[in-house]
Protein backbone atom coordinates (compact mmCIF):
# COMPACT_ATOMS: atom_id res chain seq x y z
CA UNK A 1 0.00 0.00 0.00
CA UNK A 2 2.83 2.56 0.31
CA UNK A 3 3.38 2.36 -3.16
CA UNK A 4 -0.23 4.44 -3.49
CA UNK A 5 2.04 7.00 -1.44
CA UNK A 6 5.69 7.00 -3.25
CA UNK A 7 7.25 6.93 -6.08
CA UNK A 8 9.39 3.73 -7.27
CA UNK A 9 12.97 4.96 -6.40
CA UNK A 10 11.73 5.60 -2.99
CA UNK A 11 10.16 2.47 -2.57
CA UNK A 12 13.69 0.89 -3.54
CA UNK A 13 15.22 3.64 -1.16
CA UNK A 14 13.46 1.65 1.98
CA UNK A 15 14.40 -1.95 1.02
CA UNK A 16 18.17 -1.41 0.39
CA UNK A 17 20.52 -4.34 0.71
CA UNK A 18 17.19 -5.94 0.72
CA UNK A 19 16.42 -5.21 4.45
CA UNK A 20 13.84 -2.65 5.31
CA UNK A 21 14.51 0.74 6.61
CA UNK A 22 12.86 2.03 9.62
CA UNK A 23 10.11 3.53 7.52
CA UNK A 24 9.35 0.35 5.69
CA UNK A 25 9.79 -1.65 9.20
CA UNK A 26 6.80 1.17 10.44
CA UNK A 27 4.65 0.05 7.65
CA UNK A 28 5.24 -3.59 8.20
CA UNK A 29 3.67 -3.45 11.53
CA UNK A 30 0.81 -0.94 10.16
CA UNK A 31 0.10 -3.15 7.50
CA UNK A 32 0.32 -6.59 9.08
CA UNK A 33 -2.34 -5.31 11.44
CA UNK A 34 -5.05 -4.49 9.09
CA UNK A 35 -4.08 -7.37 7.00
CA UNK A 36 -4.26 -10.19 9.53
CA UNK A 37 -7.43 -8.25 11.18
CA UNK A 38 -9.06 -8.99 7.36
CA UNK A 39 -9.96 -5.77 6.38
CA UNK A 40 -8.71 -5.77 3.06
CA UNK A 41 -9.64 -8.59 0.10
CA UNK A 42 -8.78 -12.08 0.96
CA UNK A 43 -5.34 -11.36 -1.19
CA UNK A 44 -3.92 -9.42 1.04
CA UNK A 45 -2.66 -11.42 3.96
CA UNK A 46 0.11 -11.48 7.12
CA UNK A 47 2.11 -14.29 7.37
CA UNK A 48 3.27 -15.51 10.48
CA UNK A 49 6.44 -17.54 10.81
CA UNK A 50 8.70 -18.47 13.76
CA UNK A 51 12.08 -16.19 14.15
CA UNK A 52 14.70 -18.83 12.57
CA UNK A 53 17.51 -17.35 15.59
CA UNK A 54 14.25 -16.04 18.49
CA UNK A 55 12.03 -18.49 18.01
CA UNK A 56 9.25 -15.65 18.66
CA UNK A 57 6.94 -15.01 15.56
CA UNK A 58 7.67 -12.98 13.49
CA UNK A 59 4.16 -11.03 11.34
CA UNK A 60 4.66 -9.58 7.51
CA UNK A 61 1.96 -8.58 5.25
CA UNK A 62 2.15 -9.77 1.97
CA UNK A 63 0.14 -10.00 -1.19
CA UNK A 64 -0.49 -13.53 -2.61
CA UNK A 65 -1.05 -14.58 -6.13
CA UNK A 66 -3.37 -17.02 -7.17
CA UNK A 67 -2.80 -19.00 -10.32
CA UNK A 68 -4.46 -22.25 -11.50
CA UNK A 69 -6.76 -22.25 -8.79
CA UNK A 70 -3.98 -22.08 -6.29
CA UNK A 71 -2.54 -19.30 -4.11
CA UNK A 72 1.21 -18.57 -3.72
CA UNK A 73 3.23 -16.15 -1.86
CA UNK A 74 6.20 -14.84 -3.72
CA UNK A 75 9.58 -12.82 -2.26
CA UNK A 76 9.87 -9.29 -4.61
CA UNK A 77 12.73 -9.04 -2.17
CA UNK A 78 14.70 -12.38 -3.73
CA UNK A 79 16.23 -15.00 -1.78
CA UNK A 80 17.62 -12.98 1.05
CA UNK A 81 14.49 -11.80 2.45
CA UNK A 82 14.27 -12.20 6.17
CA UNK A 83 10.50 -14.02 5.60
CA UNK A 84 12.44 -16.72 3.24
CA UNK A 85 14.71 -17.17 5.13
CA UNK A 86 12.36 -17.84 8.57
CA UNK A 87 10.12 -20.19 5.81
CA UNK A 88 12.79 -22.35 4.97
CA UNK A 89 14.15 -22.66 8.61
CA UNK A 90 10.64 -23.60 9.93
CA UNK A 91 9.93 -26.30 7.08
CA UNK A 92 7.27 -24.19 5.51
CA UNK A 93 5.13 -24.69 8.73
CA UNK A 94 3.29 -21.18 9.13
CA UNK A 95 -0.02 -19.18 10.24
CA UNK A 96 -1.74 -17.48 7.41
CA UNK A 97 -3.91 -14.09 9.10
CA UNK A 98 -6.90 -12.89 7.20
CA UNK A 99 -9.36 -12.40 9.74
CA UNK A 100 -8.49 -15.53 11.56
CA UNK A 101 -5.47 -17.68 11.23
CA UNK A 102 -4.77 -20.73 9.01
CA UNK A 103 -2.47 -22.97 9.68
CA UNK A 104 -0.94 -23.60 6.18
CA UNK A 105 2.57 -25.51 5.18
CA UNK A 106 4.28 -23.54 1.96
CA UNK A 107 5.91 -25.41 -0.61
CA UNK A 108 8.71 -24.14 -2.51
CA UNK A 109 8.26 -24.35 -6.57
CA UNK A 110 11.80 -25.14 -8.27
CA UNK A 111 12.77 -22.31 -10.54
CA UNK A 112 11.35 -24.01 -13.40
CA UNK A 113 8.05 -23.43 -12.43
CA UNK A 114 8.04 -19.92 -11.12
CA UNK A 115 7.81 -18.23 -14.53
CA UNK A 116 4.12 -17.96 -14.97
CA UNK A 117 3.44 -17.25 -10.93
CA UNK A 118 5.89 -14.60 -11.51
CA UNK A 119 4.20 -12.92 -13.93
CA UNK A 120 0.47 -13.41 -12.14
CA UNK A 121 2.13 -11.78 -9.06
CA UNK A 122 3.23 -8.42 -10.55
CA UNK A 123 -0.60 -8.38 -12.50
CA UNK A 124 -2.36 -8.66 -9.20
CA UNK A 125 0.41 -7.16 -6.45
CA UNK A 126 1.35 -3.53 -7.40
CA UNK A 127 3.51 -2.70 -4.59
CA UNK A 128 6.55 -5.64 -6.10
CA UNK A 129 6.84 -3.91 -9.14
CA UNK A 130 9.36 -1.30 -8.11
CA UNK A 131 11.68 -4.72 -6.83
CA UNK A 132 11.44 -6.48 -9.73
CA UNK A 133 13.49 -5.97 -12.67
CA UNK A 134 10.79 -6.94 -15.36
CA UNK A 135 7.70 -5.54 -16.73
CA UNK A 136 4.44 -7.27 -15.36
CA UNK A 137 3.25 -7.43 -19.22
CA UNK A 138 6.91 -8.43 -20.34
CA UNK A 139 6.85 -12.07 -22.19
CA UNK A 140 7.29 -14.93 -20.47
CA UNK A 141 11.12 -15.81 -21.28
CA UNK A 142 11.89 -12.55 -19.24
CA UNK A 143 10.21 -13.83 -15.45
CA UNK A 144 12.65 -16.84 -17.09
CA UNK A 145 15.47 -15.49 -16.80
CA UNK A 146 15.25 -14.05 -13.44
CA UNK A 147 12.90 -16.89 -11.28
CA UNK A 148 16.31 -18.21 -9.89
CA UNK A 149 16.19 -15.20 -7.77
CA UNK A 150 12.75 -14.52 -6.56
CA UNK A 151 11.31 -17.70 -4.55
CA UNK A 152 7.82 -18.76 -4.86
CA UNK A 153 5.68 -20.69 -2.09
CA UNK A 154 2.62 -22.35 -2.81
CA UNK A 155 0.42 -22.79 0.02
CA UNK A 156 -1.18 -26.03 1.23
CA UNK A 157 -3.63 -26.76 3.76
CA UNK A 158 -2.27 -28.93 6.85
CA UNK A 159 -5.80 -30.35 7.52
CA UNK A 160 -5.67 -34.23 7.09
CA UNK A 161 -7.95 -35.13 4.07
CA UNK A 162 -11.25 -35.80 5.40
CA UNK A 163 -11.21 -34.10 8.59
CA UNK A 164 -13.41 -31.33 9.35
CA UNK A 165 -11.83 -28.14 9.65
CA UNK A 166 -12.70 -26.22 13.24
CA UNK A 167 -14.05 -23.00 12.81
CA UNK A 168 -13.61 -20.39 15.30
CA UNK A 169 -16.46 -18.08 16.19
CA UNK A 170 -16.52 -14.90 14.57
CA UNK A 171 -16.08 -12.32 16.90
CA UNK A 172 -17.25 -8.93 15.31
CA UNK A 173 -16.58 -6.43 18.12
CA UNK A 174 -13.46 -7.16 18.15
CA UNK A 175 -12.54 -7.41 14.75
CA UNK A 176 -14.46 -3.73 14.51
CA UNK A 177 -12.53 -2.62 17.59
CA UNK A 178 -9.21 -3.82 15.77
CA UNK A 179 -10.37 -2.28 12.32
CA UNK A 180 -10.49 1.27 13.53
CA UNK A 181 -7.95 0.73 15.71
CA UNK A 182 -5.43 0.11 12.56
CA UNK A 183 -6.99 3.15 10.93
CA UNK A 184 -6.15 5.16 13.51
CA UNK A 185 -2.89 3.64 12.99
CA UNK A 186 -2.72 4.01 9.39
CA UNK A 187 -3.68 8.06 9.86
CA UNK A 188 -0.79 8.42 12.13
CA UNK A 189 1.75 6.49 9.94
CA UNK A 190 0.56 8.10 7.16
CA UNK A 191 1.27 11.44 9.05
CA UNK A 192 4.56 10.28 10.05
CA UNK A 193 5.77 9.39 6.74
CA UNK A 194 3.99 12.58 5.04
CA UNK A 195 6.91 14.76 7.56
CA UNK A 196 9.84 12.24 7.42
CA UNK A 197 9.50 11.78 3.22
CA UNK A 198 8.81 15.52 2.36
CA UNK A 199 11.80 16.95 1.05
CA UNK A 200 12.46 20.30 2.75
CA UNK A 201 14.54 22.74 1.13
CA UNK A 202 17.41 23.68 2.29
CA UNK A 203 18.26 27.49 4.00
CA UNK A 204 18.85 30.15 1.17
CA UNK A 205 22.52 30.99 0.87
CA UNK A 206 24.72 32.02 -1.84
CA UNK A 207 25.28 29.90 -5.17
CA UNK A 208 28.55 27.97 -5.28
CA UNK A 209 29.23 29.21 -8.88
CA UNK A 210 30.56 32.81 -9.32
CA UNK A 211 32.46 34.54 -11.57
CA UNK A 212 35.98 37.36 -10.73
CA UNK A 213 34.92 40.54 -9.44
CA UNK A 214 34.62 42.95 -12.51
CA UNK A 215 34.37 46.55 -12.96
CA UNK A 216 33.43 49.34 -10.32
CA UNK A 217 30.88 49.06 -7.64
CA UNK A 218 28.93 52.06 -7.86
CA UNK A 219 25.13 51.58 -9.31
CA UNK A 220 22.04 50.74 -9.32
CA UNK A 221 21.01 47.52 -8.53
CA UNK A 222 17.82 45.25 -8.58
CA UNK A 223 16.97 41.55 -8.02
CA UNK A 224 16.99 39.75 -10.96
CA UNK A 225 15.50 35.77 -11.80
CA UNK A 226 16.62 33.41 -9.28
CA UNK A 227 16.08 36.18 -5.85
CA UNK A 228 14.12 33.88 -3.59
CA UNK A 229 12.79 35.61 -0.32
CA UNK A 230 10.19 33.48 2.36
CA UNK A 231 9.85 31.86 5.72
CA UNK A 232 10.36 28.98 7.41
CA UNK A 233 8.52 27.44 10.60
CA UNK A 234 9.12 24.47 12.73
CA UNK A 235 6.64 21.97 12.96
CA UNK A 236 6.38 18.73 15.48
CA UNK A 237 3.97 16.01 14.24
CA UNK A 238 3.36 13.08 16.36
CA UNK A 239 6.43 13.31 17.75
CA UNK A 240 8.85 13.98 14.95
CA UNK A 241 9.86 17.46 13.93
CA UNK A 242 10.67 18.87 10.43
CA UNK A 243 10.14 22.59 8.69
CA UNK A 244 7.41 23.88 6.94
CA UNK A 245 8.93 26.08 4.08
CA UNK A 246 7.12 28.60 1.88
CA UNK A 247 9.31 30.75 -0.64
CA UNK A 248 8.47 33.31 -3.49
CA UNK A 249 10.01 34.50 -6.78
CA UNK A 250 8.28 38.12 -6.26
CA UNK A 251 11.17 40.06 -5.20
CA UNK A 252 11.78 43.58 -6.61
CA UNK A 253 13.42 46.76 -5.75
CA UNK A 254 16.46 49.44 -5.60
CA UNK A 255 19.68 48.64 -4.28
CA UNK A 256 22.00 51.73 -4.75
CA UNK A 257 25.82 51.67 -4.05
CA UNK A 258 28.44 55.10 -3.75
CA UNK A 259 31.59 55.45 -3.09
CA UNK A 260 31.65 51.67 -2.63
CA UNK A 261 29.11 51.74 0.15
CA UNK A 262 25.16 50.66 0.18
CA UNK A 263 23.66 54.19 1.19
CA UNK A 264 20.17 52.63 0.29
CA UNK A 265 18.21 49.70 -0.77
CA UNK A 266 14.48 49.08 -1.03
CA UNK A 267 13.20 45.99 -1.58
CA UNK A 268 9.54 44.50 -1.76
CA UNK A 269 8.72 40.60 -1.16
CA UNK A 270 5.10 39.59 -2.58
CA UNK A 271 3.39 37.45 -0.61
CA UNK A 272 0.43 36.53 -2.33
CA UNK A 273 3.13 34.20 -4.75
CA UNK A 274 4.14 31.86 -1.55
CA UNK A 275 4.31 28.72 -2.27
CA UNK A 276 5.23 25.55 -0.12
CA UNK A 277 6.69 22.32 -1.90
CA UNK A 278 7.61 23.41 -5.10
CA UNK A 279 5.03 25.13 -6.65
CA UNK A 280 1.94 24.07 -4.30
CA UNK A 281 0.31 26.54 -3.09
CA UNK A 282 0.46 28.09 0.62
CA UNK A 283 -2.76 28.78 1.47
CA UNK A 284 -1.95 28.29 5.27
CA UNK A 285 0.71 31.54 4.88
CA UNK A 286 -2.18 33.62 3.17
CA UNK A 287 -3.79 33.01 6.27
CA UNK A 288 -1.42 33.40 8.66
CA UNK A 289 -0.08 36.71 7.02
CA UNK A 290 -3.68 37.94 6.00
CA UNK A 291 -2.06 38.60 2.17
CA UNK A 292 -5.68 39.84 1.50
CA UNK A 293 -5.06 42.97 3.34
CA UNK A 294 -1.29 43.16 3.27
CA UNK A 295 0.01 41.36 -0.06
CA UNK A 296 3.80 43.03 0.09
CA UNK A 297 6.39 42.51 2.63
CA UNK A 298 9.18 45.62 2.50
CA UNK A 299 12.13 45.93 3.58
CA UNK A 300 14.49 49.62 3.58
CA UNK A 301 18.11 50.15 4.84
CA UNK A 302 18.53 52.87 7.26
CA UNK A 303 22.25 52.43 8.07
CA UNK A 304 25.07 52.38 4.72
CA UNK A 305 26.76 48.84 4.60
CA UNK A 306 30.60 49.28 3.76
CA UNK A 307 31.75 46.89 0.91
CA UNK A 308 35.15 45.85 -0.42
CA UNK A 309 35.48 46.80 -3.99
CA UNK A 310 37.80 43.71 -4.97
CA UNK A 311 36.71 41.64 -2.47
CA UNK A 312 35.37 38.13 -3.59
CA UNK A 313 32.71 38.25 -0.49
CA UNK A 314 32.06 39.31 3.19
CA UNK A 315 29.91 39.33 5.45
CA UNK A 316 28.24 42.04 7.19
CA UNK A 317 25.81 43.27 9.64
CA UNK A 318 22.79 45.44 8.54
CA UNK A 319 20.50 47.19 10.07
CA UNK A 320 17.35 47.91 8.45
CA UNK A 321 13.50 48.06 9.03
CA UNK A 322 11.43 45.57 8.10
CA UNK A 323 7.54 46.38 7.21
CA UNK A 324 5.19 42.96 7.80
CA UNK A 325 1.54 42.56 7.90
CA UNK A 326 0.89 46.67 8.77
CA UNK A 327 3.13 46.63 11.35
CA UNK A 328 7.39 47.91 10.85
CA UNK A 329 10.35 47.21 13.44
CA UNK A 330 14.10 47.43 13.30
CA UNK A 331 15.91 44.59 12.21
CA UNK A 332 19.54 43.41 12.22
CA UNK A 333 20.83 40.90 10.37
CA UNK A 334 23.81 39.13 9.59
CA UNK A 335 24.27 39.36 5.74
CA UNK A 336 26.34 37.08 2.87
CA UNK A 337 27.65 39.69 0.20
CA UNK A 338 30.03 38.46 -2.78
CA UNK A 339 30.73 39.92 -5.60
CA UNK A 340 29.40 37.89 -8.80
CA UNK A 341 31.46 39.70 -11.97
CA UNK A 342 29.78 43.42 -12.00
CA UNK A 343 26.95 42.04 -10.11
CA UNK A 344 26.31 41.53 -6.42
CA UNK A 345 24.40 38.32 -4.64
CA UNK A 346 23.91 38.83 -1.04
CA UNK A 347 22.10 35.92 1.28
CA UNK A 348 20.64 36.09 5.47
CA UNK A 349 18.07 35.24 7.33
CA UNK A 350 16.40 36.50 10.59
CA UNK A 351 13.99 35.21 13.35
CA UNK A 352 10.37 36.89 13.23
CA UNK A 353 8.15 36.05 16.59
CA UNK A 354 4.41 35.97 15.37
CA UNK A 355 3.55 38.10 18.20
CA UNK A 356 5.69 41.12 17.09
CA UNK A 357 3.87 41.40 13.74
CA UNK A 358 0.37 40.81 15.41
CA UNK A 359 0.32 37.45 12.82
CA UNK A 360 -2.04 35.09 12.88
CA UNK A 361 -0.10 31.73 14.58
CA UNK A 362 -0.17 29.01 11.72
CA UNK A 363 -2.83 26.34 12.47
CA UNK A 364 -1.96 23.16 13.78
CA UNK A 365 -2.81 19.43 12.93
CA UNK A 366 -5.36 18.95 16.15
CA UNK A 367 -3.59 15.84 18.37
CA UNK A 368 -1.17 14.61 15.53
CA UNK A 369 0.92 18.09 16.38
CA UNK A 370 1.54 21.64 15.99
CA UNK A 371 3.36 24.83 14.46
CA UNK A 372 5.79 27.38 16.14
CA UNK A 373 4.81 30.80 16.98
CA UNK A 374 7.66 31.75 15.83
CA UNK A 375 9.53 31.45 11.87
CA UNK A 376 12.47 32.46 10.18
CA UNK A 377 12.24 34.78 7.45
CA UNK A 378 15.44 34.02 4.73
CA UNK A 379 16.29 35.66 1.51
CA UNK A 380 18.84 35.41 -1.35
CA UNK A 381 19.04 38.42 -3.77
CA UNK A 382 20.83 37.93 -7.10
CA UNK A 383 21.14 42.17 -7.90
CA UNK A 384 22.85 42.78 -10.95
CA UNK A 385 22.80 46.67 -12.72
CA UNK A 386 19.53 48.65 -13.28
């Protein structure tokens, strides 16, 4: 099911070496819950198997295949999967979970015969199809060429022939009780992995590429393609903590230098072009920073910044005032300034408490977790000659 979630090269990411990482591990448990509880069709099961070194069980979720009126469980993970491996050292004596257990005895198919069970078990199991190196409509020679490596089980029921199987009464509170239970579950994982899988960009600083220094300082300057200016707020979600980020391209102004010296700059941030992700959008900061009544950030020097003419880069402190949701206060900041040929780029970044600007505080996600009250607003300006 995680595969409805990621894409294949992350799915590949949590099964390297052919062990899960913790996230997979997470979903294991998830997942073998809701399986074994039988809340999902009868293909999706958890098998339980003896520890080949603990000797506890040991519960994975796994899809089966049927084919020719027979099911079979088959390892996307090859022969070195820690299920196979517990299989083989328990004789093929297992529990089968859907709802209630089976006691079932697997038999391992010789390569020869895995071709066709193969190919059945990508159709009907999308969530192997990132581990196995063959299209699920490739032809037949292809699943071949590779069965060697991906064991197949079929299962068989240890009932003696004519006996009557005992069947356990169905207990529907508790399988209800267990079913939301494992939804609950599934919110939270999904939660979990939504904050540990996001990508969050990295603080703006200056580009590692530059050119030499060239030409005089003194100008007019204003941002140019690639000035980035947003914020960036903590947030803790059941537990874990990550960054919400929300940037903008909308970044213009005046940036004027004399006798190599800033004596002013004047720059405006849009806020109404946040976005968070990539290019989703932020509604959360139009909130938050009420972009309705307030679209533009500002910002305006009020003290000249001293620069190096030859200089490759420096940095310096600035003091400035800083105009946010109606309300302006002084700022200082620490600032990144290199020369980039006749142009300048300059980077920073400075704490902004909520409070200060009489902002909204970000809402949170209920019980699952919250937001800071407090952000970091960051900037990188490429300026280059007016």
């Amino acid at each position: 099911m995680p595969g409805l979630l990621y894409t294949d090269d992350q799915l590949r990411a949590m099964y390297t070496g052919g062990r899960g990482n913790a996230t997979a591990r997470r979903f294991a448990r998830l997942w073998a819950a809701v399986q074994g509880a039988g809340l999902l069709p009868r293909r999706w099961v958890t098998l339980e198997v003896p520890g080949r070194r603990t000797g506890r069980t040991t519960r994975f979720p796994l899809g089966l295949a049927d084919w020719d009126g027979r099911w079979y469980l088959v390892s996307m993970l090859g022969n070195d999967c820690n299920w196979v491996r517990n299989v083989r050292a328990a004789g093929g004596r297992v529990t089968i979970r859907h709802g209630r257990a089976r006691a079932r005895q697997l038999v391992e198919l010789p390569a020869a015969e895995r071709a066709p069970i193969l190919k059945r078990y990508l159709q009907q199991v999308p969530g192997a199809r990132p581990h196995v190196p063959v299209d699920r409509d490739a032809p037949l020679a292809e699943f071949e060429a590779i069965a060697a490596r991906y064991p197949v089980f079929r299962i068989e029921p240890t009932t003696p022939p004519g006996a009557t199987p005992v069947r356990r009464r169905r207990r529907w509170l508790r399988w209800t009780l267990a079913g939301l239970a494992t939804l609950a579950l599934l919110l939270v994982a999904t939660v979990v992995a939504a904050v540990k899988l996001t990508p969050v960009p990295s603080p703006l600083s200056l580009p590692a590429s530059t050119t030499s220094p060239a030409g005089p300082l003194d100008g007019a300057y204003g941002p140019v393609a690639g000035s980035l200016a947003g914020f960036r707020i903590r947030q803790t979600v059941v537990g874990l903590t990550s960054e919400v980020v929300g940037r903008t391209a909308d970044v213009t102004g005046t940036v004027t230098v004399a006798a190599d010296r800033v004596t002013a700059a004047h720059l405006r941030i849009g806020l109404r072009a946040l976005t968070a992700g990539g290019d989703k959008p932020a509604p959360q900061f139009d909130i938050s920073l009420d972009t309705g009544r307030y679209p533009d950030a500002t910002v305006e020097l009020t003290q000249p910044i001293a620069l190096e003419p030859g200089a490759a880069g420096a940095t310096v402190t600035v003091t400035g005032m800083l105009t946010l949701h109606g309300v302006t206060r002084t700022v200082t900041v620490d600032l990144s300034v290199r020369r980039d040929g006749d142009g300048l780029d300059a980077a920073g970044s400075l704490p902004v408490a909520f409070a200060d600007y009489s902002l909204t505080g970000p809402e949170g996600y209920g019980a699952f977790g919250s937001l800071a009250d407090h952000g970091t607003a960051e900037f990188l300006l490429l300026l280059r000659r007016s």
